[in-house]
PDB file of N, CA and C in Angstrom:
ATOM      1  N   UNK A   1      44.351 -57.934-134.531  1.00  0.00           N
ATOM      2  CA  UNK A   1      43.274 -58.492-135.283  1.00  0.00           C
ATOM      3  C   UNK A   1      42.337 -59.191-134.294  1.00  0.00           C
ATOM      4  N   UNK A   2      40.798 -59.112-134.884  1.00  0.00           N
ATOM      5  CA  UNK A   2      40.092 -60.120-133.615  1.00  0.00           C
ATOM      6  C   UNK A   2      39.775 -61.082-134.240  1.00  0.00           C
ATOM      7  N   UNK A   3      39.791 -61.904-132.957  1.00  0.00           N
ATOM      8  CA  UNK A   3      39.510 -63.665-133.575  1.00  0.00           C
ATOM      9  C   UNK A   3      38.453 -64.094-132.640  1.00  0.00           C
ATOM     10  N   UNK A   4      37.667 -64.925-133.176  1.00  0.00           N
ATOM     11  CA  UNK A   4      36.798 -65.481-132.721  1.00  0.00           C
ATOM     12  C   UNK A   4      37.401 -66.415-130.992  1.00  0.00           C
ATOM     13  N   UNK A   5      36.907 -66.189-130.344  1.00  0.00           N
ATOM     14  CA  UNK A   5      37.627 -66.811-129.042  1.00  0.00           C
ATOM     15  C   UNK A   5      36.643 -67.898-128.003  1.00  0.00           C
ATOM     16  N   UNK A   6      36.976 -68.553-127.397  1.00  0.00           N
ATOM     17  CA  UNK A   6      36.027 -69.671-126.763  1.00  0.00           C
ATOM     18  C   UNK A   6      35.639 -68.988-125.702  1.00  0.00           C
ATOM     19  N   UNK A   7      35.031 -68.832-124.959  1.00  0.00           N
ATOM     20  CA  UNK A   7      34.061 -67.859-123.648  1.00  0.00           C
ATOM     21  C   UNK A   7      35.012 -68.408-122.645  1.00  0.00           C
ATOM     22  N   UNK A   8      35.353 -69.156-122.429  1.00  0.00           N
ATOM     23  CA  UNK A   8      36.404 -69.906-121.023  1.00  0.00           C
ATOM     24  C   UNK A   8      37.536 -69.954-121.415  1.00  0.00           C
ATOM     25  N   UNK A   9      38.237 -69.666-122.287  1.00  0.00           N
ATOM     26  CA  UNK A   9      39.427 -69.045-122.688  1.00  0.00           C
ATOM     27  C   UNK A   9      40.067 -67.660-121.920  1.00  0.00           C
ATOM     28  N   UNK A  10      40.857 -67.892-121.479  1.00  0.00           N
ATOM     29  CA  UNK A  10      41.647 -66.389-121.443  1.00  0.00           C
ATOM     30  C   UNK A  10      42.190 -65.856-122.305  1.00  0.00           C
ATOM     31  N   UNK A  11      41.679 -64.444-122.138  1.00  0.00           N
ATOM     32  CA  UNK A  11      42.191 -63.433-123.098  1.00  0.00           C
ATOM     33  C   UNK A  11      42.488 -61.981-122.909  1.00  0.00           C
ATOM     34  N   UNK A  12      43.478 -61.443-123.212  1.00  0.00           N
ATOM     35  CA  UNK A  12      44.234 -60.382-122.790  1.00  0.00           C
ATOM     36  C   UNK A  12      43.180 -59.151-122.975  1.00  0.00           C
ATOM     37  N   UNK A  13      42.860 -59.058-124.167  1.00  0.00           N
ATOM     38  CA  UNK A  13      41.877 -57.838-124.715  1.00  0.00           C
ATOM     39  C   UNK A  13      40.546 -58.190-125.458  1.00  0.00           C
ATOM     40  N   UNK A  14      39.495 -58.285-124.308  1.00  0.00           N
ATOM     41  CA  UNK A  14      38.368 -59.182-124.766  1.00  0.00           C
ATOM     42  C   UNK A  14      37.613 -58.085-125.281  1.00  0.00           C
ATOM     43  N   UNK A  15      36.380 -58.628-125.987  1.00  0.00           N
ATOM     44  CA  UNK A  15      35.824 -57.556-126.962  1.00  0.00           C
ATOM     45  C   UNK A  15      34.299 -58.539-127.063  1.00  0.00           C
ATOM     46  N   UNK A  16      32.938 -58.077-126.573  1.00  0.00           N
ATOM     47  CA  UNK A  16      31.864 -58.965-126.727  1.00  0.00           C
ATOM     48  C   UNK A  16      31.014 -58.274-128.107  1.00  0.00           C
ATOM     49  N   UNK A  17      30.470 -58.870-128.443  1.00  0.00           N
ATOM     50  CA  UNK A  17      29.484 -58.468-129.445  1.00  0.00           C
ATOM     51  C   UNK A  17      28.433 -58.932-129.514  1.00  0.00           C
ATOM     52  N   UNK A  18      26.665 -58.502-129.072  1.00  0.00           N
ATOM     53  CA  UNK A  18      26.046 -59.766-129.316  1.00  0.00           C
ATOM     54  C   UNK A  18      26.303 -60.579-128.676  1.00  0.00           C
ATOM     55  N   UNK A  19      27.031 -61.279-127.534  1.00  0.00           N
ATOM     56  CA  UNK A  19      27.227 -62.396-126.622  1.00  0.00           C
ATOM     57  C   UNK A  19      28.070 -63.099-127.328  1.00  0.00           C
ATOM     58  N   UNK A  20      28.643 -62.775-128.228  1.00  0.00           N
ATOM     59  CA  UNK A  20      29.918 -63.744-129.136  1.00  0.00           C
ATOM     60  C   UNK A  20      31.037 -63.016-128.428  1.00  0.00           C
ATOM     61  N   UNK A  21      32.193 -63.819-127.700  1.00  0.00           N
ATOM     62  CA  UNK A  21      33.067 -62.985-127.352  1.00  0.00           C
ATOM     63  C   UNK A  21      34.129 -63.442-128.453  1.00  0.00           C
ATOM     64  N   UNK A  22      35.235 -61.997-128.972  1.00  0.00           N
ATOM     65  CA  UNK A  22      36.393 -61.948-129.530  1.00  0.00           C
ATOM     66  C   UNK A  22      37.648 -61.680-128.775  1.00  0.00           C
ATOM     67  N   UNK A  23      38.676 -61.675-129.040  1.00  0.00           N
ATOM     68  CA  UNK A  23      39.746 -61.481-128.337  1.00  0.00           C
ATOM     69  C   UNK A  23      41.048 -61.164-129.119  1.00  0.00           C
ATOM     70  N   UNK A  24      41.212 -60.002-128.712  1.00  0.00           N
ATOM     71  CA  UNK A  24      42.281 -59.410-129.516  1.00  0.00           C
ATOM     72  C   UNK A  24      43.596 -60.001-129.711  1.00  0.00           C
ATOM     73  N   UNK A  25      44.252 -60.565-130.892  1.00  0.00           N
ATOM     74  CA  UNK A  25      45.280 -61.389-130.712  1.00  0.00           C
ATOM     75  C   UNK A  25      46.332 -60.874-132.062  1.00  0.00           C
ATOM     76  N   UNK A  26      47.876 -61.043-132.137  1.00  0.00           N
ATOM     77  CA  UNK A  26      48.631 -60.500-133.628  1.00  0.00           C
ATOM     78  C   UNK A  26      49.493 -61.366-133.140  1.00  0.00           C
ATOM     79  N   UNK A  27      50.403 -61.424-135.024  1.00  0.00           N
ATOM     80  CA  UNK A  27      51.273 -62.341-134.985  1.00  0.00           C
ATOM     81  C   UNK A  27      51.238 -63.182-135.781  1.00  0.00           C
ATOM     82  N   UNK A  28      52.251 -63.578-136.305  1.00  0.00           N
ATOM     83  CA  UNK A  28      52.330 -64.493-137.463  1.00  0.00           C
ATOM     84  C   UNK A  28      50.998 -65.859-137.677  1.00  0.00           C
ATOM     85  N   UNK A  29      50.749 -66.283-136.327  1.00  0.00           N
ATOM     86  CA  UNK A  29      49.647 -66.931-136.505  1.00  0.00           C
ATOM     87  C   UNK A  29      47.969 -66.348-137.560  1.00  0.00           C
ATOM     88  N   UNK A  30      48.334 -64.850-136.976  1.00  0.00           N
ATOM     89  CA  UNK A  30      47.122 -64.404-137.388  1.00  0.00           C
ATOM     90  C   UNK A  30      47.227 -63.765-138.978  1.00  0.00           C
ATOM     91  N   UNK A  31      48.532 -63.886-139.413  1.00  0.00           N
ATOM     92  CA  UNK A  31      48.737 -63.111-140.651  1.00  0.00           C
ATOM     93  C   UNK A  31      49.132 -64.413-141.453  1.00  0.00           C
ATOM     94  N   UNK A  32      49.500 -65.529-141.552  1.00  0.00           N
ATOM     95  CA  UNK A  32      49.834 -66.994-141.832  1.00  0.00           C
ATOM     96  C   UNK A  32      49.110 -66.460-143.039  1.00  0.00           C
ATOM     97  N   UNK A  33      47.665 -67.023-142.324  1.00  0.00           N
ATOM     98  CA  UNK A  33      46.568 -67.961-143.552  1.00  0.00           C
ATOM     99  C   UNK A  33      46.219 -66.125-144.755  1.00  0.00           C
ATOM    100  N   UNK A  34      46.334 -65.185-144.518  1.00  0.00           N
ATOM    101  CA  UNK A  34      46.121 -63.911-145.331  1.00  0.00           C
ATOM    102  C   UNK A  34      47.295 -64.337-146.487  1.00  0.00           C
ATOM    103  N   UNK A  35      48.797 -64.577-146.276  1.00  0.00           N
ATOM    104  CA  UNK A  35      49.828 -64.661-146.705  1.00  0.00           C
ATOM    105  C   UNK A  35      49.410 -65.739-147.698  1.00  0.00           C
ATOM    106  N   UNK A  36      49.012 -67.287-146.612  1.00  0.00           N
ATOM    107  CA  UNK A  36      48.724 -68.416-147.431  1.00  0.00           C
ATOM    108  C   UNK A  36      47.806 -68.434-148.922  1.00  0.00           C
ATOM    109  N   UNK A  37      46.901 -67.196-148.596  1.00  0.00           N
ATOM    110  CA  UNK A  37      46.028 -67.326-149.413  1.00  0.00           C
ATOM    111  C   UNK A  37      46.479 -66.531-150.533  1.00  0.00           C
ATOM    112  N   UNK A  38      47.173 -65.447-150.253  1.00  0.00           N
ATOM    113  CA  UNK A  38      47.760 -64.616-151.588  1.00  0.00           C
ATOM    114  C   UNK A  38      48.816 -65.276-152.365  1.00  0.00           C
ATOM    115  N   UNK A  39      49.867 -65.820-151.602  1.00  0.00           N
ATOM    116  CA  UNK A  39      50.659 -66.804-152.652  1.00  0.00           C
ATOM    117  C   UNK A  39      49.446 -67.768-153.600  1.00  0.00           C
ATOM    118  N   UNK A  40      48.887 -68.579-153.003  1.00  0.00           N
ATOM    119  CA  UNK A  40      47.737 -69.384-153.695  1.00  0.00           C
ATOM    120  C   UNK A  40      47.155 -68.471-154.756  1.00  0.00           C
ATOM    121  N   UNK A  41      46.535 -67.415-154.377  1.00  0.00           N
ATOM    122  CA  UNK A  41      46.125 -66.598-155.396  1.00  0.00           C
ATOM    123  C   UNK A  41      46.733 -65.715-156.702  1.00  0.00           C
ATOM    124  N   UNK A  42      48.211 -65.622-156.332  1.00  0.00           N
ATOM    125  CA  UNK A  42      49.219 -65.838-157.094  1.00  0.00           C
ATOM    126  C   UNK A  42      49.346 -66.467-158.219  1.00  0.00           C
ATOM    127  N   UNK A  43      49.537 -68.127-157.455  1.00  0.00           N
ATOM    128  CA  UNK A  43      50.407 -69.343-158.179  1.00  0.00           C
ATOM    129  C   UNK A  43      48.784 -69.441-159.107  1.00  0.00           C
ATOM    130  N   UNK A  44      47.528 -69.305-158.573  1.00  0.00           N
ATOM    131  CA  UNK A  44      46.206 -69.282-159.498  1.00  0.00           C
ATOM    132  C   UNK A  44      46.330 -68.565-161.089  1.00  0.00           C
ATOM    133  N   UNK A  45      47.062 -67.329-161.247  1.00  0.00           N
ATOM    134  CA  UNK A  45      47.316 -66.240-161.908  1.00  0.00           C
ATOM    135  C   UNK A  45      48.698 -66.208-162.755  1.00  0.00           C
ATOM    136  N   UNK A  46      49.008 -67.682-162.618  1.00  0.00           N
ATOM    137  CA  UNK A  46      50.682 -67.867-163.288  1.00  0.00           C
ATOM    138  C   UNK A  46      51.469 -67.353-162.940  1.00  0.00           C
ATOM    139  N   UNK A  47      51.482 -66.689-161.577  1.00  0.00           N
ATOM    140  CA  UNK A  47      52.790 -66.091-161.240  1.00  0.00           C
ATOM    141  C   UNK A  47      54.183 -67.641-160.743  1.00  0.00           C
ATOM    142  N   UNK A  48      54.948 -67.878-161.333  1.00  0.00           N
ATOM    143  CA  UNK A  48      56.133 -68.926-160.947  1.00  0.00           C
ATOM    144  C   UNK A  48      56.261 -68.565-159.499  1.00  0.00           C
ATOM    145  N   UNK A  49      56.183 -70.371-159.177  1.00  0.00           N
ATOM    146  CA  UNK A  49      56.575 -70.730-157.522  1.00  0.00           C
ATOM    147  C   UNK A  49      57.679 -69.650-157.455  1.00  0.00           C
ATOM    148  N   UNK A  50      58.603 -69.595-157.774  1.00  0.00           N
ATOM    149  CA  UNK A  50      60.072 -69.194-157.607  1.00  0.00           C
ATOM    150  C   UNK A  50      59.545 -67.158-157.261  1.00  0.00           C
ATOM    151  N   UNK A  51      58.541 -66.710-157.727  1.00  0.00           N
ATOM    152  CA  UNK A  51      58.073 -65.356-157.695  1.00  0.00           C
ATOM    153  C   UNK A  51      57.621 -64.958-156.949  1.00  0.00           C
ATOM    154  N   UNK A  52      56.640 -65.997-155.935  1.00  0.00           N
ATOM    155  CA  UNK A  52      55.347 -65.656-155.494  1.00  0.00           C
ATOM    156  C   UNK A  52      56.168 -64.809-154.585  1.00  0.00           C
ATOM    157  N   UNK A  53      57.254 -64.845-153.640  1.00  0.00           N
ATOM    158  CA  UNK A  53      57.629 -63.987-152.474  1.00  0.00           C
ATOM    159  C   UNK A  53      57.913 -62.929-152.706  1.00  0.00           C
ATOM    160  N   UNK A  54      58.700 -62.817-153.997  1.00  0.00           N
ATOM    161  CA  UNK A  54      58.606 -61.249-154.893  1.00  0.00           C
ATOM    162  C   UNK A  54      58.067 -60.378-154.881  1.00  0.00           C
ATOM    163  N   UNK A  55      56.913 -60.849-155.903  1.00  0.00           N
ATOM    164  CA  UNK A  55      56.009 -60.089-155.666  1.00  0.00           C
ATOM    165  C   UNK A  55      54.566 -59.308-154.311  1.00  0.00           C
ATOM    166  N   UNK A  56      54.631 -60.648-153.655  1.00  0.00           N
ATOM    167  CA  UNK A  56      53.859 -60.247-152.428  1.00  0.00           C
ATOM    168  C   UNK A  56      55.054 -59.146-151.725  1.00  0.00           C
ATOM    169  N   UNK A  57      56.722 -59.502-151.487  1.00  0.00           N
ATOM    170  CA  UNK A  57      57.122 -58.162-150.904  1.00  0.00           C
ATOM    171  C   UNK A  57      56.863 -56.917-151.597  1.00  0.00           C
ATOM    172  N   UNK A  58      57.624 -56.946-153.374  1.00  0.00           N
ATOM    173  CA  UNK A  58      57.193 -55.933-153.787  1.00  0.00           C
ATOM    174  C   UNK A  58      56.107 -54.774-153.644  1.00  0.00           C
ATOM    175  N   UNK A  59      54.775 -55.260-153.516  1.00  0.00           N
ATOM    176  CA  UNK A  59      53.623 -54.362-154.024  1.00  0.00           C
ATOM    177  C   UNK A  59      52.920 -54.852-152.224  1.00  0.00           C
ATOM    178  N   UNK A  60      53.692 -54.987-151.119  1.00  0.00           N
ATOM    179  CA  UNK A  60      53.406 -54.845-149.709  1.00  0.00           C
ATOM    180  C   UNK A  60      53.640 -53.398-149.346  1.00  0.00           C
ATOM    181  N   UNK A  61      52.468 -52.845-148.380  1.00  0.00           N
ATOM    182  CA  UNK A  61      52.116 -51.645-148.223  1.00  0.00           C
ATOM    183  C   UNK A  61      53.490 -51.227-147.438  1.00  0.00           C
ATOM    184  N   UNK A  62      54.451 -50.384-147.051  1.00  0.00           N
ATOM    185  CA  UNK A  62      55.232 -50.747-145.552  1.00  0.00           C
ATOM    186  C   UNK A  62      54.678 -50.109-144.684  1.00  0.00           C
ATOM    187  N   UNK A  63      55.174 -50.387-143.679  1.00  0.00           N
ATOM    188  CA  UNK A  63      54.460 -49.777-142.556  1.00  0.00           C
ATOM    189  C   UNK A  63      55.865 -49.620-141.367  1.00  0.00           C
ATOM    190  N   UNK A  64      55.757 -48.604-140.969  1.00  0.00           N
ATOM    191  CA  UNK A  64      56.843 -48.513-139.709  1.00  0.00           C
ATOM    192  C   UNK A  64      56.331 -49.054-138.560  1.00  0.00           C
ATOM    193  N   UNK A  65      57.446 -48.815-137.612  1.00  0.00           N
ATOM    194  CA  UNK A  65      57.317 -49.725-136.539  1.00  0.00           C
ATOM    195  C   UNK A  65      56.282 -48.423-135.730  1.00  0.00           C
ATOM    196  N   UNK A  66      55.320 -49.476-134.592  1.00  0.00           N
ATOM    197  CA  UNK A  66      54.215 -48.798-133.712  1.00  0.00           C
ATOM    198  C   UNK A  66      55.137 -47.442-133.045  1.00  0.00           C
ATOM    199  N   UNK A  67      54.486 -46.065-132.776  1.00  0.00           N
ATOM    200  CA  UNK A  67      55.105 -45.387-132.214  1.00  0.00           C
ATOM    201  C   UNK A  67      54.531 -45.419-130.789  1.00  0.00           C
ATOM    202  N   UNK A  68      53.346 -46.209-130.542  1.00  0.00           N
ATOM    203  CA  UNK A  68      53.398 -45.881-128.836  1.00  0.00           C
ATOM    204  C   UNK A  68      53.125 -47.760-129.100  1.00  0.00           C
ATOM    205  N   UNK A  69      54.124 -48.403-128.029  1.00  0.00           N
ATOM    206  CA  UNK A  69      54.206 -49.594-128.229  1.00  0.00           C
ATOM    207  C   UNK A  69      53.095 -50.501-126.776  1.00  0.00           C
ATOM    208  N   UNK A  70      52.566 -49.388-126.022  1.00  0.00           N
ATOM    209  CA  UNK A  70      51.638 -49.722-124.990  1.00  0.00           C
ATOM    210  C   UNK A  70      50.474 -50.655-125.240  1.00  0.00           C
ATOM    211  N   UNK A  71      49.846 -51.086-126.313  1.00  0.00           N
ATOM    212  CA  UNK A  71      49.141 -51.905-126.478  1.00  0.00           C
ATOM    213  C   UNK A  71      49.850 -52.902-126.626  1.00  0.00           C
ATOM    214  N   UNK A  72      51.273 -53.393-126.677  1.00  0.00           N
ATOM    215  CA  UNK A  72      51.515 -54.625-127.247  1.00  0.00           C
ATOM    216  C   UNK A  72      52.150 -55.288-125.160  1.00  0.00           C
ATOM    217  N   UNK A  73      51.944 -54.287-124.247  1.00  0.00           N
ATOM    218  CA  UNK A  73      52.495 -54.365-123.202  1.00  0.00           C
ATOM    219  C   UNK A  73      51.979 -56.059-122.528  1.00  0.00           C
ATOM    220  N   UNK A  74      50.671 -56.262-122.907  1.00  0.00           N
ATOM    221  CA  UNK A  74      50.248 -57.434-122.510  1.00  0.00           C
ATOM    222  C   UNK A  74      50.568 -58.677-122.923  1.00  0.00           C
ATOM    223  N   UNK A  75      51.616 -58.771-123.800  1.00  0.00           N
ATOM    224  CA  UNK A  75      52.065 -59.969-124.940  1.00  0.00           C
ATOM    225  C   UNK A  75      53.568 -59.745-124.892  1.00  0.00           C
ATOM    226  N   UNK A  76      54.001 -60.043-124.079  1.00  0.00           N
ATOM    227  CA  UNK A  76      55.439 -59.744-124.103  1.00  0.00           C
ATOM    228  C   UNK A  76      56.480 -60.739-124.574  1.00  0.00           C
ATOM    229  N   UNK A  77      57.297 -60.572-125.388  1.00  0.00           N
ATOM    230  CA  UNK A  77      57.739 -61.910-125.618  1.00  0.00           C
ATOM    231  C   UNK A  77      58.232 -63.081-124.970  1.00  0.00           C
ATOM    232  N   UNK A  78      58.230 -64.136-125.234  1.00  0.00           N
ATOM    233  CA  UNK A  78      58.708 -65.431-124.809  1.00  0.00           C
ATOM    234  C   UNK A  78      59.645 -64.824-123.736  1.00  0.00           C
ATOM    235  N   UNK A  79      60.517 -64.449-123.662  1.00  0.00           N
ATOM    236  CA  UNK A  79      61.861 -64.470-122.601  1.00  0.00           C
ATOM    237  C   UNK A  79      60.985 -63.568-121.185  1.00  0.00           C
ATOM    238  N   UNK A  80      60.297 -62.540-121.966  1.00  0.00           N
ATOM    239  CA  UNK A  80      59.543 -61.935-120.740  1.00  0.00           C
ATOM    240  C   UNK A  80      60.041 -60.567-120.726  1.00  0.00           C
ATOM    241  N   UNK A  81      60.732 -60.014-121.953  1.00  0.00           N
ATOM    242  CA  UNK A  81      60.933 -58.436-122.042  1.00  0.00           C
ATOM    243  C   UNK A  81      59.500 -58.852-122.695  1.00  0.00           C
ATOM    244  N   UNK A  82      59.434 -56.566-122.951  1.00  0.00           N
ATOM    245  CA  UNK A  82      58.190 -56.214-123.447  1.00  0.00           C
ATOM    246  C   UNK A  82      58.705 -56.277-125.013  1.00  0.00           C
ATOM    247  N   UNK A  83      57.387 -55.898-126.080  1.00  0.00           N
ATOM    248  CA  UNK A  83      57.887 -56.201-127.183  1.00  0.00           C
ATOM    249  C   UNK A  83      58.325 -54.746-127.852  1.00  0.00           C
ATOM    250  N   UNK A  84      59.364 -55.190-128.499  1.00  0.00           N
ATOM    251  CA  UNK A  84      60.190 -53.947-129.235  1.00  0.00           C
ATOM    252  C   UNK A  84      60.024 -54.286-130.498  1.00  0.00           C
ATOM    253  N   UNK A  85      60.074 -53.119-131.547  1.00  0.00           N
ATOM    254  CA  UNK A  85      60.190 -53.318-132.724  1.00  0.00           C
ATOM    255  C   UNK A  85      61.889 -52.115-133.033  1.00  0.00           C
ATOM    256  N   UNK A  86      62.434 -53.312-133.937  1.00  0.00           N
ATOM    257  CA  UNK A  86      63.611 -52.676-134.677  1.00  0.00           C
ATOM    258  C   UNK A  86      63.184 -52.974-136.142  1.00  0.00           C
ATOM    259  N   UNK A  87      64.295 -52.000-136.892  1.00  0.00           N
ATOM    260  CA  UNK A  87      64.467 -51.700-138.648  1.00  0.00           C
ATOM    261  C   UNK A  87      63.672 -50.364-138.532  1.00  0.00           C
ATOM    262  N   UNK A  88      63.584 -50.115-140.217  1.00  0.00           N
ATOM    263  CA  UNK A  88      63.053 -49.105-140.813  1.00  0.00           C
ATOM    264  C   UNK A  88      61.478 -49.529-141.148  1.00  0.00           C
ATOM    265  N   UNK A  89      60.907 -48.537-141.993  1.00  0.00           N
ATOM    266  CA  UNK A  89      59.379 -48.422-142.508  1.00  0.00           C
ATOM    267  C   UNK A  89      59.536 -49.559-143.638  1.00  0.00           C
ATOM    268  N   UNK A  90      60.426 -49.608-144.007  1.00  0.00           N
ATOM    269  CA  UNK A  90      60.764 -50.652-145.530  1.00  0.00           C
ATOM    270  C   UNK A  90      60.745 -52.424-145.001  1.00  0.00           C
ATOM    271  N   UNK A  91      60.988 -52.088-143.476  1.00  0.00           N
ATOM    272  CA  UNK A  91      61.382 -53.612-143.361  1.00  0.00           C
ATOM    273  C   UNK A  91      61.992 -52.967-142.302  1.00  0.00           C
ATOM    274  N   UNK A  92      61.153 -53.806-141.097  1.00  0.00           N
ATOM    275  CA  UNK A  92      61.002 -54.295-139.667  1.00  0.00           C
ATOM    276  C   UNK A  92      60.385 -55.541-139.176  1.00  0.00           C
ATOM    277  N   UNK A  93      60.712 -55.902-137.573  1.00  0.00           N
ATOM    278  CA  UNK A  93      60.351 -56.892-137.112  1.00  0.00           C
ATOM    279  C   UNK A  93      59.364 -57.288-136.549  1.00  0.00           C
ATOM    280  N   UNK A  94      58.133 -55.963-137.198  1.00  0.00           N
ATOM    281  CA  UNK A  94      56.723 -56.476-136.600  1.00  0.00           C
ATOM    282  C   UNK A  94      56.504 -56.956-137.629  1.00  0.00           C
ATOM    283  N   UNK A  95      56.380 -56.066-138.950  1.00  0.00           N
ATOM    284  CA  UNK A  95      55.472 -56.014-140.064  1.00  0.00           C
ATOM    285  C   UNK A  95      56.258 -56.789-141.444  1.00  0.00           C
ATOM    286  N   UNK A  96      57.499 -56.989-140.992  1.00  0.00           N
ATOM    287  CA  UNK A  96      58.471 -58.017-142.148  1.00  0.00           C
ATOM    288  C   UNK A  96      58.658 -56.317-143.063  1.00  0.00           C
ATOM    289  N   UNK A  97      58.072 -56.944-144.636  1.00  0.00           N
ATOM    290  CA  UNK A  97      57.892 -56.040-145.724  1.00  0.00           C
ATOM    291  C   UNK A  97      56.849 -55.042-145.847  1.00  0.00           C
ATOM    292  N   UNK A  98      55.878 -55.185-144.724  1.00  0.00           N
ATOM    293  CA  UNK A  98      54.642 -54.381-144.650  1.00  0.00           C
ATOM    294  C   UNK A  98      53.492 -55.005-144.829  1.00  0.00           C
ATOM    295  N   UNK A  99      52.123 -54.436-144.585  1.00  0.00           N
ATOM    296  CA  UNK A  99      50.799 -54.992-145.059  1.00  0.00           C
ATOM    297  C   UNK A  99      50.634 -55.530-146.511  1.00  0.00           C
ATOM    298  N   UNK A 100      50.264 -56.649-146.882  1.00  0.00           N
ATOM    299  CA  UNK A 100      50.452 -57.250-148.015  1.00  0.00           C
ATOM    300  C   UNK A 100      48.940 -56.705-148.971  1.00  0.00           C
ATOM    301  N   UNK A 101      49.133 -56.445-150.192  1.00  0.00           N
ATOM    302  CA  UNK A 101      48.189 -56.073-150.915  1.00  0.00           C
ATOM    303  C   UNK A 101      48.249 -56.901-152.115  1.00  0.00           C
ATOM    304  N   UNK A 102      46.973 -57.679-151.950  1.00  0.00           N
ATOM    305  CA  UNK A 102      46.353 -58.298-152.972  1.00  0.00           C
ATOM    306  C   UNK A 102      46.010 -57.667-154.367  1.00  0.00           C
ATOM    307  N   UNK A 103      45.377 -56.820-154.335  1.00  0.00           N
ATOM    308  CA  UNK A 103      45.175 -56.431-155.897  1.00  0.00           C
ATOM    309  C   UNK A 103      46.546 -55.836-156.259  1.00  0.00           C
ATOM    310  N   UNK A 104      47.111 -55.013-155.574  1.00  0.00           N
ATOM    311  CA  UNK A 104      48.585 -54.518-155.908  1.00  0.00           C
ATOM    312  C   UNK A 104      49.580 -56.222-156.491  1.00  0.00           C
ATOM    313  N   UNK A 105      49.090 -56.566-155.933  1.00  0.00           N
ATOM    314  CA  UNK A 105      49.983 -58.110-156.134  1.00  0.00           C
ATOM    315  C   UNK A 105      49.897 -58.938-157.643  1.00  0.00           C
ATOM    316  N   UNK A 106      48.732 -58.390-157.907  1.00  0.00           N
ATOM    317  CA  UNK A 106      48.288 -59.316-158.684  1.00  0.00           C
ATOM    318  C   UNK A 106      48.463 -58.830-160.670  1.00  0.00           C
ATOM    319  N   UNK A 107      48.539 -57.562-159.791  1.00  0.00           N
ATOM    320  CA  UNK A 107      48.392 -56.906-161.242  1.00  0.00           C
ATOM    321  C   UNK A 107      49.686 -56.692-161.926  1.00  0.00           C
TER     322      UNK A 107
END
């Protein structure tokens, strides 16, 4: 995903536009506030606290794990291997339950 990035920042996979620079970044940080906002949009719609995770897994797109994992070569995890993904398309350790879908969610 790109995020808005500070010009004197380092960044792995920079991207300018217009003189605004972005910088390519993933990861729970960047999927948080998407998540945050669909439970909210949820609990808006009467879905019960006790549901909201339910249903956001339920009606989540899945997605399998990357088959060429070379873009993630620059972000390697904490210990300092490169990053691997394990599980199936249903549920893995990039994507959890998959891309989350809002209108699927809601309805």
């Amino acid at each position: 995903m790109l995020s808005t990035w500070s010009a004197n920042a380092p960044c792995a996979i920079e991207i300018f536009d217009q003189g605004a620079k972005y910088c390519w970044i993933q990861g729970t940080s960047m999927a948080g506030p998407h998540a945050a906002g669909l439970a909210a949009l949820l609990l808006s719609k009467g879905v019960a606290p006790r549901a909201v995770e339910g249903a956001m897994e339920q009606s989540a797109n899945p997605l399998p794990c990357p088959t060429d994992m070379s873009m993630y070569a620059d972000f390697p995890q904490f210990s300092g291997e490169p990053q691997e993904c394990t599980g199936g398309p249903g549920h893995n350790s990039f994507y959890g339950a998959g891309e989350i879908d809002a209108l699927a969610a809601v309805r």
